[in-house]
Protein backbone atom coordinates (compact mmCIF):
# COMPACT_ATOMS: atom_id res chain seq x y z
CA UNK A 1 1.23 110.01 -117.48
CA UNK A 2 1.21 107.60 -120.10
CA UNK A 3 4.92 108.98 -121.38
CA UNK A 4 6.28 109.25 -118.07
CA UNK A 5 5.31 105.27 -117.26
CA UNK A 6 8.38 104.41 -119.98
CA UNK A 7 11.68 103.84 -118.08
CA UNK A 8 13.72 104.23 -121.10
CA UNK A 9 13.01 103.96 -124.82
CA UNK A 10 13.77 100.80 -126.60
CA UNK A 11 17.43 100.01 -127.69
CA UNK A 12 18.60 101.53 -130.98
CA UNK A 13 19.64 99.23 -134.05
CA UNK A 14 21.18 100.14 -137.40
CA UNK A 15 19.57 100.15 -140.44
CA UNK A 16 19.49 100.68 -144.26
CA UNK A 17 17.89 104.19 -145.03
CA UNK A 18 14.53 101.84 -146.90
CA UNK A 19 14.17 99.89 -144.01
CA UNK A 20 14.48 103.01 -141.42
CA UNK A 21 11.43 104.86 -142.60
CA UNK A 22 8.72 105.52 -139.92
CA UNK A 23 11.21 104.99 -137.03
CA UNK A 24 12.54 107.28 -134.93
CA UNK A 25 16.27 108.63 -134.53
CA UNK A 26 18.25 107.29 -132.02
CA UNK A 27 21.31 109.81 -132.01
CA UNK A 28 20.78 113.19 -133.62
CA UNK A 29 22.19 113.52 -137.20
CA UNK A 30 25.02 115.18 -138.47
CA UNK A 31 26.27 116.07 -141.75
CA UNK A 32 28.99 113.87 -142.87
CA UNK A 33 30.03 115.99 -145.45
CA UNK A 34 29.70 119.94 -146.55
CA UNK A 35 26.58 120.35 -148.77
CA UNK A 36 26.97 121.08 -151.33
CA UNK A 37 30.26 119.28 -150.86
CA UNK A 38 32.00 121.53 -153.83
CA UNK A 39 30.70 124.76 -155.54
CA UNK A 40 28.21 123.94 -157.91
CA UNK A 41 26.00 125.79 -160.49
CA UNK A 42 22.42 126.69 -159.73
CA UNK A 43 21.13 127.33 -163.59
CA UNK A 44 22.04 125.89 -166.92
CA UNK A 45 23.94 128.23 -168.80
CA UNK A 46 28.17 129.26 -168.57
CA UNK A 47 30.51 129.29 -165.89
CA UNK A 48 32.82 132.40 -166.08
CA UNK A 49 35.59 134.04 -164.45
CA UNK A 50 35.61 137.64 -164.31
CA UNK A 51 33.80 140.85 -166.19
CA UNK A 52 32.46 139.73 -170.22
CA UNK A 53 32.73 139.32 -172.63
CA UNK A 54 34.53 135.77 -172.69
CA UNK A 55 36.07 133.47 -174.84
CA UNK A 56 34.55 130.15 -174.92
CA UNK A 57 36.44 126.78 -173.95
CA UNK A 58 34.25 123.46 -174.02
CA UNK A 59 31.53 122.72 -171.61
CA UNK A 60 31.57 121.25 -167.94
CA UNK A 61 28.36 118.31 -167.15
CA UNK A 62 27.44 116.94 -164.28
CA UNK A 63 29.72 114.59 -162.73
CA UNK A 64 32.87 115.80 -163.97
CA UNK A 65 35.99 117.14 -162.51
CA UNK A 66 36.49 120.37 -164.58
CA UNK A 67 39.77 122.01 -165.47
CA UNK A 68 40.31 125.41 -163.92
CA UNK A 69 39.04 128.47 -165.44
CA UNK A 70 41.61 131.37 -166.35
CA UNK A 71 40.11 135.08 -166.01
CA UNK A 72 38.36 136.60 -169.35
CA UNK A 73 37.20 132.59 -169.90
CA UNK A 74 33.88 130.70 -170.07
CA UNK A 75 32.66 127.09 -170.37
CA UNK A 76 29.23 126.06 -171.06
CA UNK A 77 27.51 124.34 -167.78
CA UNK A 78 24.86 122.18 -166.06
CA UNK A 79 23.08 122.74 -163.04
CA UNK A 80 24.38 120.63 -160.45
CA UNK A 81 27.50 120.44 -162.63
CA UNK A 82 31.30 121.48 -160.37
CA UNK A 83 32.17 125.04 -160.80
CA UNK A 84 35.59 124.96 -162.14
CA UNK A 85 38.32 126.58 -159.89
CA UNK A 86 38.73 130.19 -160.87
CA UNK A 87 34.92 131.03 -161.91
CA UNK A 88 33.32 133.87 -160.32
CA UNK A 89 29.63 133.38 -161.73
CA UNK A 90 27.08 131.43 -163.41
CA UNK A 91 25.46 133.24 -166.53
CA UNK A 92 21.92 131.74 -166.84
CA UNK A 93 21.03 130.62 -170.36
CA UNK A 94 18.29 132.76 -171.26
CA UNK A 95 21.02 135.52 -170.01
CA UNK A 96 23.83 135.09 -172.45
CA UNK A 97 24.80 134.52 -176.24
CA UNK A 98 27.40 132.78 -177.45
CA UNK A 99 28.68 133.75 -180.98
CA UNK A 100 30.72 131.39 -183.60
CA UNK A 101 30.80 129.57 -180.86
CA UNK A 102 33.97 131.74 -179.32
CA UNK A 103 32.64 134.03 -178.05
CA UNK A 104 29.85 134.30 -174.40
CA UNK A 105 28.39 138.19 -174.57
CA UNK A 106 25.97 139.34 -171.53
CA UNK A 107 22.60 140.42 -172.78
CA UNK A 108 21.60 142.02 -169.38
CA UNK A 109 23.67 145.19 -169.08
CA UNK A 110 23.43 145.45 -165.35
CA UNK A 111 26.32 143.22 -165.08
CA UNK A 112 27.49 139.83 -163.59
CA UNK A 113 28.03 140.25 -159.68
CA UNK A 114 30.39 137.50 -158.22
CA UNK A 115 28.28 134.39 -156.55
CA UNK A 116 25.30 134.71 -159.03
CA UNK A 117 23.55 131.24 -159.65
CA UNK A 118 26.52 129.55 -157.77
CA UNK A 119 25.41 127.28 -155.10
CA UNK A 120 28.55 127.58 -152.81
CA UNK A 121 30.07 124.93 -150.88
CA UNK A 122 28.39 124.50 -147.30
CA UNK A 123 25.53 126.25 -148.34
CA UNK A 124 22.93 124.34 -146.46
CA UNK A 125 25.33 122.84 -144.23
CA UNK A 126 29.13 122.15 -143.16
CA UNK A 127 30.72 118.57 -142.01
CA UNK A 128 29.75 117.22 -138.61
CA UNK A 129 27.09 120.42 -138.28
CA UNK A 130 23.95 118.73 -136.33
CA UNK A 131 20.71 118.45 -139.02
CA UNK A 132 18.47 116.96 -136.75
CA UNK A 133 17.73 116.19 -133.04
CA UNK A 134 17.51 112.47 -131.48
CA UNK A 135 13.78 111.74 -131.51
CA UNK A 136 12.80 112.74 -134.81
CA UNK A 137 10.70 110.64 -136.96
CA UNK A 138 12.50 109.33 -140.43
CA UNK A 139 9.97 110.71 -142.91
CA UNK A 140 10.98 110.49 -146.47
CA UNK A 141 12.93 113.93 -146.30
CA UNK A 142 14.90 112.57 -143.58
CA UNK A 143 15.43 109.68 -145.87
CA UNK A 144 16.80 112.44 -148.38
CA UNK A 145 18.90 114.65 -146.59
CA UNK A 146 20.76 111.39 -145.10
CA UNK A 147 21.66 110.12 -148.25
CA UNK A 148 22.60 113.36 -149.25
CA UNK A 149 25.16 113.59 -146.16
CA UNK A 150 26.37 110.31 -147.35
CA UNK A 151 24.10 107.99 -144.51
CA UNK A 152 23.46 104.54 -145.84
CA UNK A 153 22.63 103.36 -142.38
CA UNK A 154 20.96 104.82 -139.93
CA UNK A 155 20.63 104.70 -135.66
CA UNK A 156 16.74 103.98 -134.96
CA UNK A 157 14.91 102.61 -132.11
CA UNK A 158 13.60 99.70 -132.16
CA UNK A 159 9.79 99.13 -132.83
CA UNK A 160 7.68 98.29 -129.69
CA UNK A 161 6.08 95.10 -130.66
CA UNK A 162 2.21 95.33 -129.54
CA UNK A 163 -0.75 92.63 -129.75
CA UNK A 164 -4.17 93.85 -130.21
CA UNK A 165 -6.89 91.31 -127.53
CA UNK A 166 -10.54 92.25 -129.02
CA UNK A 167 -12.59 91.21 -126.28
CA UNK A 168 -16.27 90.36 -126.23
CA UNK A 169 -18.67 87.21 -127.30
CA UNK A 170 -20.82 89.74 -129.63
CA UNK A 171 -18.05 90.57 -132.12
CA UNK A 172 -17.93 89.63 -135.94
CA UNK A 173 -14.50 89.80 -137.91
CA UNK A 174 -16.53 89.78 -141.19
CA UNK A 175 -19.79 89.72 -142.56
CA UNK A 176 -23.04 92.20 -141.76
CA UNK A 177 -24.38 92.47 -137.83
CA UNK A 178 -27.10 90.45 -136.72
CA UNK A 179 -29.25 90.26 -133.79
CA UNK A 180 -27.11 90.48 -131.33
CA UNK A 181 -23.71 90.41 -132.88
CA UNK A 182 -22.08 93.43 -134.39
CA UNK A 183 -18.90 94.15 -136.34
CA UNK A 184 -15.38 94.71 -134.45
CA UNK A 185 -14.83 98.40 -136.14
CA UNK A 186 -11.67 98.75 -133.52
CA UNK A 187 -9.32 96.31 -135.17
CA UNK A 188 -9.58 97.82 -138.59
CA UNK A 189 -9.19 101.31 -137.20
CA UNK A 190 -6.29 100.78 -134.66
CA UNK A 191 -4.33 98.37 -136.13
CA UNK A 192 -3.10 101.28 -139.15
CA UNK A 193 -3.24 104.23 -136.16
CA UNK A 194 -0.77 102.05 -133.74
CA UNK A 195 1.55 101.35 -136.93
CA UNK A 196 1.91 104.80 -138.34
CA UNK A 197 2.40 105.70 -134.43
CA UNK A 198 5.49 103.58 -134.27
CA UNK A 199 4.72 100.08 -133.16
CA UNK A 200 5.41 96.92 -134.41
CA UNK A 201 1.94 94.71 -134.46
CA UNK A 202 2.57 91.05 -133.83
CA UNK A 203 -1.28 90.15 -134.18
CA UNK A 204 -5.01 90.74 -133.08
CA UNK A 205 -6.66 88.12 -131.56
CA UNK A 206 -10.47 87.39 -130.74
CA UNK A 207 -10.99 86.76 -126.35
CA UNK A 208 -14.51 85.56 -125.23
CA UNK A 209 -15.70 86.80 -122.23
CA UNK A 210 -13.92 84.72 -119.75
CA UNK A 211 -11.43 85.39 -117.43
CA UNK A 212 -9.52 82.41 -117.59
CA UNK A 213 -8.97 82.81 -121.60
CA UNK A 214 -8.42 87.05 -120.56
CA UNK A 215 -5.85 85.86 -117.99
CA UNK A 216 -4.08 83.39 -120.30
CA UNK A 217 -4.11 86.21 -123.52
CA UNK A 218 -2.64 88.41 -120.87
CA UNK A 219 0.05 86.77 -119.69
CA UNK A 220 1.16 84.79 -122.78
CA UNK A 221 1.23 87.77 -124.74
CA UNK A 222 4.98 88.09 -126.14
CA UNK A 223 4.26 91.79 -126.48
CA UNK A 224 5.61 94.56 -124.98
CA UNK A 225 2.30 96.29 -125.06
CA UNK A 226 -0.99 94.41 -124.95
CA UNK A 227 -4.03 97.04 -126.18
CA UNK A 228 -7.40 95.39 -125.53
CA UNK A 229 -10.88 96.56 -126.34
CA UNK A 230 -13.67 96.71 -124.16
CA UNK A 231 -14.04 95.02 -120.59
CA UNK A 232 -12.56 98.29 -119.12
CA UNK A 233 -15.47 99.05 -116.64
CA UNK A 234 -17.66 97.23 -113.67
CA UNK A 235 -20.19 95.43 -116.25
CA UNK A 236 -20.49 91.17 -115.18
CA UNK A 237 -18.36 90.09 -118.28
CA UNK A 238 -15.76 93.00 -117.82
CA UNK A 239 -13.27 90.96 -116.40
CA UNK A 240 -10.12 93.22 -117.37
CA UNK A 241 -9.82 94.01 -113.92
CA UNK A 242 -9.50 90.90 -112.13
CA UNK A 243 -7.33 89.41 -114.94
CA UNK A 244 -5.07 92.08 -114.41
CA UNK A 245 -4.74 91.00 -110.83
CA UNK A 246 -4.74 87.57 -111.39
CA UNK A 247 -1.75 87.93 -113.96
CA UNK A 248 0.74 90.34 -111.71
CA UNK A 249 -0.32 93.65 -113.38
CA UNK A 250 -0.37 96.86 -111.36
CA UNK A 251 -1.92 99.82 -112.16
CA UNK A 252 -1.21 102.91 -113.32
CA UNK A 253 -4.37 105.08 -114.62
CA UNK A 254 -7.57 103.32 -113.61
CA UNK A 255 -9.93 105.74 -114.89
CA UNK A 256 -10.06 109.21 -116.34
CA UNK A 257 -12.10 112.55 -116.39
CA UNK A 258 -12.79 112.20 -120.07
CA UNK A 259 -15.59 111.43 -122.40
CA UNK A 260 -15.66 109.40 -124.10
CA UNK A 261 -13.19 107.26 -122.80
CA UNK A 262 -13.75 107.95 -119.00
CA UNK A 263 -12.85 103.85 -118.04
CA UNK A 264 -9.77 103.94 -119.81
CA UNK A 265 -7.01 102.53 -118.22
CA UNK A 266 -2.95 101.53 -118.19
CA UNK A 267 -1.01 98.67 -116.55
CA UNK A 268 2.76 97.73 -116.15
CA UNK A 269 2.66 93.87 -116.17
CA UNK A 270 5.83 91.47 -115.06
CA UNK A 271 8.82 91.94 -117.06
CA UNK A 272 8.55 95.94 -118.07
CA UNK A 273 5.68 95.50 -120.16
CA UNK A 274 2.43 97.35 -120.55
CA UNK A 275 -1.16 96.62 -120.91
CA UNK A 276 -3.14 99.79 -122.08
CA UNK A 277 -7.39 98.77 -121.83
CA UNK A 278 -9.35 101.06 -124.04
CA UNK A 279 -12.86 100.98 -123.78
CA UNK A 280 -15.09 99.10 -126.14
CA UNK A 281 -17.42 102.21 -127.20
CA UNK A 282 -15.63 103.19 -130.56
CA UNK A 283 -15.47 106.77 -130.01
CA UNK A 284 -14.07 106.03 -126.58
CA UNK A 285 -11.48 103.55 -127.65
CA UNK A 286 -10.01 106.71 -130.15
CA UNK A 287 -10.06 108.83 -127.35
CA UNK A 288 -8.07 106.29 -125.14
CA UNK A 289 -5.27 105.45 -127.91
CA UNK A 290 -4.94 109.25 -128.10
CA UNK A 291 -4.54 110.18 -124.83
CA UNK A 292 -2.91 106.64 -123.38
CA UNK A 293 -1.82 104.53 -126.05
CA UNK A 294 0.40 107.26 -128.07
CA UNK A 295 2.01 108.51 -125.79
CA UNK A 296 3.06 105.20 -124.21
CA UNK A 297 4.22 104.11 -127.44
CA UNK A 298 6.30 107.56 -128.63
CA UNK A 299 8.08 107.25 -125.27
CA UNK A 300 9.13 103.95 -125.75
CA UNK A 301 10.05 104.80 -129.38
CA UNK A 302 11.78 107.80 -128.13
CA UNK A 303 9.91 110.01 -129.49
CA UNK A 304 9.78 113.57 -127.40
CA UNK A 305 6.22 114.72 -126.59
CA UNK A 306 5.48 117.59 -129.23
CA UNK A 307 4.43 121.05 -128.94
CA UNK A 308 0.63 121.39 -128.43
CA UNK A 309 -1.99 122.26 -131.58
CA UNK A 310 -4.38 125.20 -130.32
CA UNK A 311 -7.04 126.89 -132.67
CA UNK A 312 -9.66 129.68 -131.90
CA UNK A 313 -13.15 128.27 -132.20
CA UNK A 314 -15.90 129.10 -135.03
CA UNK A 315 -18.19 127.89 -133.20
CA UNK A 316 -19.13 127.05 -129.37
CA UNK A 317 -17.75 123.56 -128.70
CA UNK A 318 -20.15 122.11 -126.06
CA UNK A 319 -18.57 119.72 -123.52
CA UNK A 320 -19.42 117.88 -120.34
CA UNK A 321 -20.69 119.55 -117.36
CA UNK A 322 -17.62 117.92 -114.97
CA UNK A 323 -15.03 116.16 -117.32
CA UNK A 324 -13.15 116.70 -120.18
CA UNK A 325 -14.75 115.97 -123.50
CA UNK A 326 -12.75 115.09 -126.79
CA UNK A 327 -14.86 116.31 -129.66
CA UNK A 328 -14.54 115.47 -133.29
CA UNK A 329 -14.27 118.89 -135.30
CA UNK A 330 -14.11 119.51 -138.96
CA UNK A 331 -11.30 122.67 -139.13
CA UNK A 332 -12.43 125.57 -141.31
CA UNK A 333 -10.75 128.63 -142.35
CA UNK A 334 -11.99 130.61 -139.22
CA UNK A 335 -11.42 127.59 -136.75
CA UNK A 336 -12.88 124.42 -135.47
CA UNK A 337 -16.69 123.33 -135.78
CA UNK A 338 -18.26 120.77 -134.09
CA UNK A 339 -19.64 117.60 -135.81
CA UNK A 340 -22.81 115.30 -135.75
CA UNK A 341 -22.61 112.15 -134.50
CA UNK A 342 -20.24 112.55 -131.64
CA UNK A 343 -21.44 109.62 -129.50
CA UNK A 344 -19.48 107.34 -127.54
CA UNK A 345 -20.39 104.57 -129.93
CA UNK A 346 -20.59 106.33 -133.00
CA UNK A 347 -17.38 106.56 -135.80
CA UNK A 348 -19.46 108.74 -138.51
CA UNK A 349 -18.26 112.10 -136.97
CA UNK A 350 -15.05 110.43 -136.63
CA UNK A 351 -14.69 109.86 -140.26
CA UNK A 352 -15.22 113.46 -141.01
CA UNK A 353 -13.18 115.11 -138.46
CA UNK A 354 -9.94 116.99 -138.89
CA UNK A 355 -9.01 116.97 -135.22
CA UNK A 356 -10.34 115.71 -131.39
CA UNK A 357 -10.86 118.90 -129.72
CA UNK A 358 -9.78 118.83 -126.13
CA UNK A 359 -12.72 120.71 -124.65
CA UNK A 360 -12.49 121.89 -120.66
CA UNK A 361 -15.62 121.01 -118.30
CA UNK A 362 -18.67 123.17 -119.38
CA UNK A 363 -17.78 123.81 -123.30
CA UNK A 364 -16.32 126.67 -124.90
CA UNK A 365 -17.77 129.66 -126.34
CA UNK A 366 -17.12 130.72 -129.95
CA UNK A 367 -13.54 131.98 -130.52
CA UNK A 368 -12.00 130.00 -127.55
CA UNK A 369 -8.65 128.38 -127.86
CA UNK A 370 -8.71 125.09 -127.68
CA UNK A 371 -6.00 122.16 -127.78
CA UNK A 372 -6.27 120.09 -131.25
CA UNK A 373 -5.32 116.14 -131.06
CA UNK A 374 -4.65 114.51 -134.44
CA UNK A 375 -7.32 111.92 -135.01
CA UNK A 376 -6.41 108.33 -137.28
């Protein structure tokens, strides 16, 4: 739902490779060249043309334009080095011995086939030959295999810019709880999750419980996705709701059949922009960036939903008797195991997990399948 509320991703800018890491592809990307873009040798050893023995003529290094290679002939070479024109092979090193230094003899007797240690031109892939779809995330390999093609810009999506509105009077930014005030543990844990899953954060901000200062966050927000914590549900200082209302917002998902996470919610707001409200239970919160936020954020980012993570249970997974439960499991060699401290409120079994297991009203039994969701 969450995917489908994007009318279009963001608009696609050019950048230098360094600066294009974590985003996403805007056009799919082709080889500019043939790679290898010449025939080049695999091993350290001698480039020769034809059967052996050969007589010896100089050596050929990386980055050099060698002379051609007449039949019966051999030059010493580098890996990665050109093959000269007219070789047929690459004798390894460890293979060969070169006498008086005139002389290259073969001390395998099986013989030299032709191609052997010769990386040929177009190996991995030919000029204008598509590498990778539209959509994909530039990881460091992309980064690679660009500037192997030649890239030193590329076509990205831009970065949807998202605030972060902590709401409630009983939250500390630093310091140990106290009676009556605890920690904000959502801010430090979402901020690095909504980066790595795309978005650009413009700030996190502090909003008492009060509807005028909720309404005002709301609709002064420059972002194109506000993510607030907490004031999702019917409580008398939840006033996410009526703010909501107040500030043009419509909704989209007002409530889910998950726990934790079961108030969850997403808005559109005035100008194309999104408010997702994630509950302020930690444990809940997770389970509403996972299921709301990311999403949201991958389609705007152009990102293409992926293929789903299944496993077969170790154990039994036990789940809610009419909703969907997301359970923190550690994953073992013979599947997923439930974890302690699975609470709404609680982050412990959060800490250890591997995965949120998407578990179906009633539980599982040992050796069920069951959807994986990548946790922060």
């Amino acid at each position: 739902m969450a995917g489908q509320a994007v009318r279009a991703p963001l608009p696609a800018e050019r950048l230098d490779l360094a600066a294009a890491l974590g985003r996403t592809l805007a056009d799919p990307l082709t080889a500019l060249t043939d790679l290898p873009a010449f025939d080049t040798s695999a091993m350290d050893g001698w480039a020769v043309a034809g059967p052996g023995p050969w007589r010896l003529a100089g050596r050929v290094l990386a980055g050099r334009t060698p002379p051609p290679l007449a039949d019966g002939w051999a030059t010493e070479i580098a890996t990665g080095a050109q093959l000269p024109p007219g070789a047929t092979a690459v004798l390894r090193r460890e293979h060969g011995r070169a006498e008086g230094g005139t002389s290259l003899h073969e001390l395998v007797a099986s013989g030299l086939p032709p191609g052997q240690d010769v990386r040929p031109r177009g190996q991995e892939c030919r000029r204008a030959e598509a590498l990778l779809p539209a959509g994909t995330v530039v990881t460091p390999a992309v980064l690679g295999l660009a500037a192997a093609c030649g890239y030193d810009r590329l076509p990205v999506r831009r970065r949807p810019t998202v605030e972060l509105l902590v709401l409630g009077d009983e939250l500390l930014a630093a310091g140990l709880p106290r009676p009556g005030l605890v920690r904000d543990a959502l801010g430090p844990l979402l901020e690095p999750w909504l980066s790595a899953a795309g978005a650009e954060l413009i700030g996190r901000r502090f909003v008492q419980d009060d509807l005028g200062l909720l309404q005002d966050a709301i609709g002064q927000s420059p972002a194109e996705v506000v993510v607030t914590t907490g004031g999702t549900a019917a409580g008398p200082v939840d006033f996410l709701h009526p703010a909501l209302a107040a500030a043009g917002g419509r909704l989209l998902v007002d409530g889910v059949a998950v726990r934790p996470g079961h108030p969850m919610l997403l808005a559109e707001l005035p100008g194309g922009r999104h408010l997702v409200g994630l509950p302020g239970n930690p444990l809940a919160a997770v389970a509403g960036t996972a299921t709301l936020a990311l999403p949201l954020l991958h389609g705007l980012a152009g990102r293409p939903p992926g293929p789903g993570r299944f496993a077969r249970t170790q154990a039994a997974l036990p789940g809610h008797p009419s909703d969907t439960r997301l359970l923190p499991v550690r994953l073992t060699e013979h599947g997923p195991v439930p974890l302690a401290f699975d609470g709404p409120a609680m982050l412990r079994g959060l800490a250890l997990a591997d995965a949120l297991a998407v578990v179906p009203p009633g539980g599982l039994p040992a050796g069920g399948r069951v959807e994986l969701l990548a946790t922060p």
